[in-house]
N, C-alpha and C. Protein backbone atom coordinates (compact mmCIF):
# COMPACT_ATOMS: atom_id res chain seq x y z
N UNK A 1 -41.14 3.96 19.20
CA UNK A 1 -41.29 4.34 20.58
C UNK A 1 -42.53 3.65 21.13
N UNK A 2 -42.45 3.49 22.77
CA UNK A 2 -43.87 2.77 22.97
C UNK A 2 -43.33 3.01 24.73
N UNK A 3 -44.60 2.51 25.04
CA UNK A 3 -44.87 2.93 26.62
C UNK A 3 -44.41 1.55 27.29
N UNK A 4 -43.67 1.81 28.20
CA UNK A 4 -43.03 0.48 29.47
C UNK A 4 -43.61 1.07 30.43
N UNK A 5 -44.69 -0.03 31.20
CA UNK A 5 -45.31 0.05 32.58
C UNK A 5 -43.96 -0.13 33.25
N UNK A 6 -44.12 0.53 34.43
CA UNK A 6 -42.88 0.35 35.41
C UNK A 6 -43.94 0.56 36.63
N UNK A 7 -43.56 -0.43 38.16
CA UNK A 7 -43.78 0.26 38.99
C UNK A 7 -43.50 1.54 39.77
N UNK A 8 -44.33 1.96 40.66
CA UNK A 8 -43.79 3.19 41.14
C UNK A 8 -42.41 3.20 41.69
N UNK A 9 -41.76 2.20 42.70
CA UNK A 9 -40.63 2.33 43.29
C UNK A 9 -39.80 2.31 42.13
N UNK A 10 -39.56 1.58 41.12
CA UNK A 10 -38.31 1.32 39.86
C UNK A 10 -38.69 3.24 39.48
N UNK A 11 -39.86 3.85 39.12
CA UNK A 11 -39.66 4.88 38.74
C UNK A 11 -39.06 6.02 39.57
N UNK A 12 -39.26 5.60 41.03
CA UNK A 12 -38.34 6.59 41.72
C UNK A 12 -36.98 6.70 41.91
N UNK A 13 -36.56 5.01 41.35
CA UNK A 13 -35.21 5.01 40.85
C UNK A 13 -34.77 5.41 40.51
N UNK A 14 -35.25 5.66 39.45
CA UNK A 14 -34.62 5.84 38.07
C UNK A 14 -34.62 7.45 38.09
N UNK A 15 -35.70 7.72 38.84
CA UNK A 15 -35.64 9.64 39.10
C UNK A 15 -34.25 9.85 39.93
N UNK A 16 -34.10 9.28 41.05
CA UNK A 16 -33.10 9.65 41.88
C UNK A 16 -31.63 9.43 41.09
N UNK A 17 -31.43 7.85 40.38
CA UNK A 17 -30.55 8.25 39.71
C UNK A 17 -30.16 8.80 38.74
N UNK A 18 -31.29 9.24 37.92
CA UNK A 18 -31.31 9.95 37.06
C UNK A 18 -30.70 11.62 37.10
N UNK A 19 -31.53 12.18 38.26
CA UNK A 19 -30.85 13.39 39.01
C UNK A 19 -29.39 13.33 39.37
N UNK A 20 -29.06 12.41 39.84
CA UNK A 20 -27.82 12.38 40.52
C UNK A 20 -26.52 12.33 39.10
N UNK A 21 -26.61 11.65 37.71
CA UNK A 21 -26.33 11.53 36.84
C UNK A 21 -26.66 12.21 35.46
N UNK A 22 -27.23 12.95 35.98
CA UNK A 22 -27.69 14.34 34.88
C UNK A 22 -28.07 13.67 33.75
N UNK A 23 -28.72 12.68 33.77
CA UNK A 23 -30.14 12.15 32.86
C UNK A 23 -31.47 12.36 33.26
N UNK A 24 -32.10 11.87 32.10
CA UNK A 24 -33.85 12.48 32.50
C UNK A 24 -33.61 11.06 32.46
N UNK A 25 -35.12 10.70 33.34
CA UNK A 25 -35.77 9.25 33.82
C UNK A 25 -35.58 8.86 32.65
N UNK A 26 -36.16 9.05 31.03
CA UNK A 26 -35.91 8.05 29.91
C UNK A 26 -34.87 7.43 30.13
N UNK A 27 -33.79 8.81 30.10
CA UNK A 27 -32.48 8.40 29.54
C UNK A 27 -31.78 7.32 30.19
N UNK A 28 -32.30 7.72 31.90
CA UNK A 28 -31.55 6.46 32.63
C UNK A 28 -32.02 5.00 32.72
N UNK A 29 -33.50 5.16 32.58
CA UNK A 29 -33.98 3.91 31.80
C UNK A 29 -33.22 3.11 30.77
N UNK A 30 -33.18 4.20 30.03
CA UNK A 30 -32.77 3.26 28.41
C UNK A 30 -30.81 3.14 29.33
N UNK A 31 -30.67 3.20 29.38
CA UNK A 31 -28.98 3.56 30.01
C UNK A 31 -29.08 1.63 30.42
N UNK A 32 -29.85 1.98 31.80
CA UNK A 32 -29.81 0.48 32.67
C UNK A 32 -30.26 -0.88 31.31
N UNK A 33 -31.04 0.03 30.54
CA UNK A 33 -31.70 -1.31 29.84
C UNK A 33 -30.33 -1.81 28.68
N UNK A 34 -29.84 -0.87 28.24
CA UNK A 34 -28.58 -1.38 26.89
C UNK A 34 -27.54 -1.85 28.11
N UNK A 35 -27.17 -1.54 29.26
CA UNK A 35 -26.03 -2.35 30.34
C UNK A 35 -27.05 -3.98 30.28
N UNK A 36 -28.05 -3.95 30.97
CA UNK A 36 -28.74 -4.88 31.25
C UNK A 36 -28.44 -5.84 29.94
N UNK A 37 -29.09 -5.60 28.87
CA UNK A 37 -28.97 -6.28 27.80
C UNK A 37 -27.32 -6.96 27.00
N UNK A 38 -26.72 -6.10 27.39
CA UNK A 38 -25.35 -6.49 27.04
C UNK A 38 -24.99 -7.09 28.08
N UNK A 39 -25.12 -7.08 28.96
CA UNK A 39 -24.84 -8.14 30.40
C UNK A 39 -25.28 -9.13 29.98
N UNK A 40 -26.69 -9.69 29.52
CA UNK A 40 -26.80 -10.90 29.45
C UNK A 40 -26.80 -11.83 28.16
N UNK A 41 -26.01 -10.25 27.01
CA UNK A 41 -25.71 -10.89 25.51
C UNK A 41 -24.24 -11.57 26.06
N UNK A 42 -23.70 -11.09 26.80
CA UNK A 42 -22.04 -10.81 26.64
C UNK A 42 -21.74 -11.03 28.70
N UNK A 43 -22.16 -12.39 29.15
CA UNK A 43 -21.92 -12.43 29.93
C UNK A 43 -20.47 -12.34 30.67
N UNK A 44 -19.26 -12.58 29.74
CA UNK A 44 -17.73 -13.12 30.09
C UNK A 44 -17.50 -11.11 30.20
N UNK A 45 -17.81 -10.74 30.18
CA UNK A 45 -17.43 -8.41 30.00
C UNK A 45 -18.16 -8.03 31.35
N UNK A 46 -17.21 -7.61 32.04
CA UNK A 46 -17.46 -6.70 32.89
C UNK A 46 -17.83 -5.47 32.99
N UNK A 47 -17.99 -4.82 33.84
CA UNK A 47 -19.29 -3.60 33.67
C UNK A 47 -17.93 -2.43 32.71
N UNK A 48 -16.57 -2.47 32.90
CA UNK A 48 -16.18 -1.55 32.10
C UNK A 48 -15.59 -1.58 30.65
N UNK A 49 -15.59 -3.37 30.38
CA UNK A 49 -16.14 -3.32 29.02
C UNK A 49 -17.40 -3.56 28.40
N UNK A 50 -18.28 -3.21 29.37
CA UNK A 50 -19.72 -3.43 29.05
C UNK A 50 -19.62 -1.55 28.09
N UNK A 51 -19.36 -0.83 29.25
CA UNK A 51 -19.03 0.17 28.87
C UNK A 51 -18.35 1.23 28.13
N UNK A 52 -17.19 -0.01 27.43
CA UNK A 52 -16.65 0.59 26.20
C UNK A 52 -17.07 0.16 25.20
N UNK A 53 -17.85 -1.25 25.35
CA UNK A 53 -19.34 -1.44 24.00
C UNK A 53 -20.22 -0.43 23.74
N UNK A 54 -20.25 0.18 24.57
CA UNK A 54 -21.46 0.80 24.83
C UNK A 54 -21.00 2.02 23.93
N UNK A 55 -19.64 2.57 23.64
CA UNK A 55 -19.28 3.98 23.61
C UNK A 55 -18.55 3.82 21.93
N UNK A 56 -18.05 2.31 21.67
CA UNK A 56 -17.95 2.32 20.67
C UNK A 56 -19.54 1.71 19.84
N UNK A 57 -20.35 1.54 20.24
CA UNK A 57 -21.44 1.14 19.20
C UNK A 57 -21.79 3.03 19.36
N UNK A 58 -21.59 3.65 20.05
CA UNK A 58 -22.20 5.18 20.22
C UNK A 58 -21.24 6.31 18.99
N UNK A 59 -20.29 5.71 18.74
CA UNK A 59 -19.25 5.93 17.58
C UNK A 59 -19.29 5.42 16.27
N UNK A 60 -19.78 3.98 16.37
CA UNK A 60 -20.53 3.48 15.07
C UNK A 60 -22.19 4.09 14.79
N UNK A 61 -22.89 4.94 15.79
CA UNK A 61 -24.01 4.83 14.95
C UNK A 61 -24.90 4.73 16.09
N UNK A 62 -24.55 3.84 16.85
CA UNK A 62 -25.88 3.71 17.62
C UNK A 62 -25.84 2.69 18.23
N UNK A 63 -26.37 1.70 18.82
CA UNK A 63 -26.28 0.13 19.42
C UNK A 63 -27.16 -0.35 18.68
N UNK A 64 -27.07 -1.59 18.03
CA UNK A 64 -27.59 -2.31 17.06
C UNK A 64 -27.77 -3.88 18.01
N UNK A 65 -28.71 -4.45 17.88
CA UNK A 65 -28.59 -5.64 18.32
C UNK A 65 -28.46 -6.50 17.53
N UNK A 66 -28.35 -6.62 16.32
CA UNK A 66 -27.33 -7.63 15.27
C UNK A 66 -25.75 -7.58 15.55
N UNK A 67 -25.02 -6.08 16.09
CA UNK A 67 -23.97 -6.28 16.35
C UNK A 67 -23.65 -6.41 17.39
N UNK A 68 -24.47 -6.15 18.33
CA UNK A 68 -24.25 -6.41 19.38
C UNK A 68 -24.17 -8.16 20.30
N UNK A 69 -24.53 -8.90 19.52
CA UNK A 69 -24.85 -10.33 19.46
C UNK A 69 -23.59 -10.80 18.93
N UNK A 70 -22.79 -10.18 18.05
CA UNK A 70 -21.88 -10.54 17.00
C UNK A 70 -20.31 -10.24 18.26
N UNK A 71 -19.84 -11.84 18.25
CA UNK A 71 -18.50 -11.59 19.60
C UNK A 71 -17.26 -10.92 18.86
N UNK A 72 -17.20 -10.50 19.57
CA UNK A 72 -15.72 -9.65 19.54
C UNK A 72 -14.91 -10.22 18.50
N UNK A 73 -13.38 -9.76 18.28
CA UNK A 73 -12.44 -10.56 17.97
C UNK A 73 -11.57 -10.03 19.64
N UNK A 74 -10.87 -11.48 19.32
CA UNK A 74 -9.90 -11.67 20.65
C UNK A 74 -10.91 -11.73 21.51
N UNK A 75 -11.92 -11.72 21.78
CA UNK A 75 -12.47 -11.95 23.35
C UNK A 75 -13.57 -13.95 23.16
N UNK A 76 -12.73 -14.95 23.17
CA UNK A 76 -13.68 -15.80 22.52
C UNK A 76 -14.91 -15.80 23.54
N UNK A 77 -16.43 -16.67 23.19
CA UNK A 77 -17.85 -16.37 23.35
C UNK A 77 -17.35 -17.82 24.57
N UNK A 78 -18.33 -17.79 25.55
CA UNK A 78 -17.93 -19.30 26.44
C UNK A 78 -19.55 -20.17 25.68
N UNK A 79 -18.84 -21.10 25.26
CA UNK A 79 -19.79 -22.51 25.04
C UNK A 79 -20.88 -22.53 25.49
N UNK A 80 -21.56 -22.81 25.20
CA UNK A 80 -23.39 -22.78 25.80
C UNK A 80 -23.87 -24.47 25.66
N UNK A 81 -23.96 -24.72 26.81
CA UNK A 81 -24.78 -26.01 26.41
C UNK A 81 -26.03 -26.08 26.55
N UNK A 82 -26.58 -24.91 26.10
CA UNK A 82 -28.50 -25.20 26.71
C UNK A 82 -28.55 -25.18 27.95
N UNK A 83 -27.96 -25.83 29.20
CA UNK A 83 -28.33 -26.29 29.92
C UNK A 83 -28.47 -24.64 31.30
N UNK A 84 -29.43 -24.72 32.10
CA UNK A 84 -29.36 -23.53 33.21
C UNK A 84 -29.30 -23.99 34.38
């Protein structure tokens, strides 16, 4: 565990949606941060199979970022050329 500076406005975010979604500020923190992160492991998944990653790593155990890095079967990874 460890402390993330946040500014004040992101923390009132995260309060409001947090309330509205019956999480505490952590929770919706950590929530946005494993979407966030799988968004930009797993760019070709949309937010509602972002979200069934999310529910089967929550069935395996937990979210792991070794498996989470690791592509699917049937969904192939798109080519990376370095380039941005």
């Amino acid at each position: 565990m460890g402390i993330v500076k946040i500014s004040d406005l992101m923390h009132e975010n995260l309060r409001v949606a947090g309330n509205a979604l019956s999480r505490s500020i952590n929770a919706q923190a950590e929530h946005w941060m494993r979407v966030g992160m799988l968004t930009e492991m797993h760019p070709e998944l949309d937010h509602r199979e972002i979200c069934q990653l999310l529910i089967r790593a929550e069935l395996g155990g937990g979210l792991d970022i070794t498996v989470a890095v690791t592509p699917r079967p049937g969904k192939p990874r798109a080519s990376s050329t370095g380039k941005h």
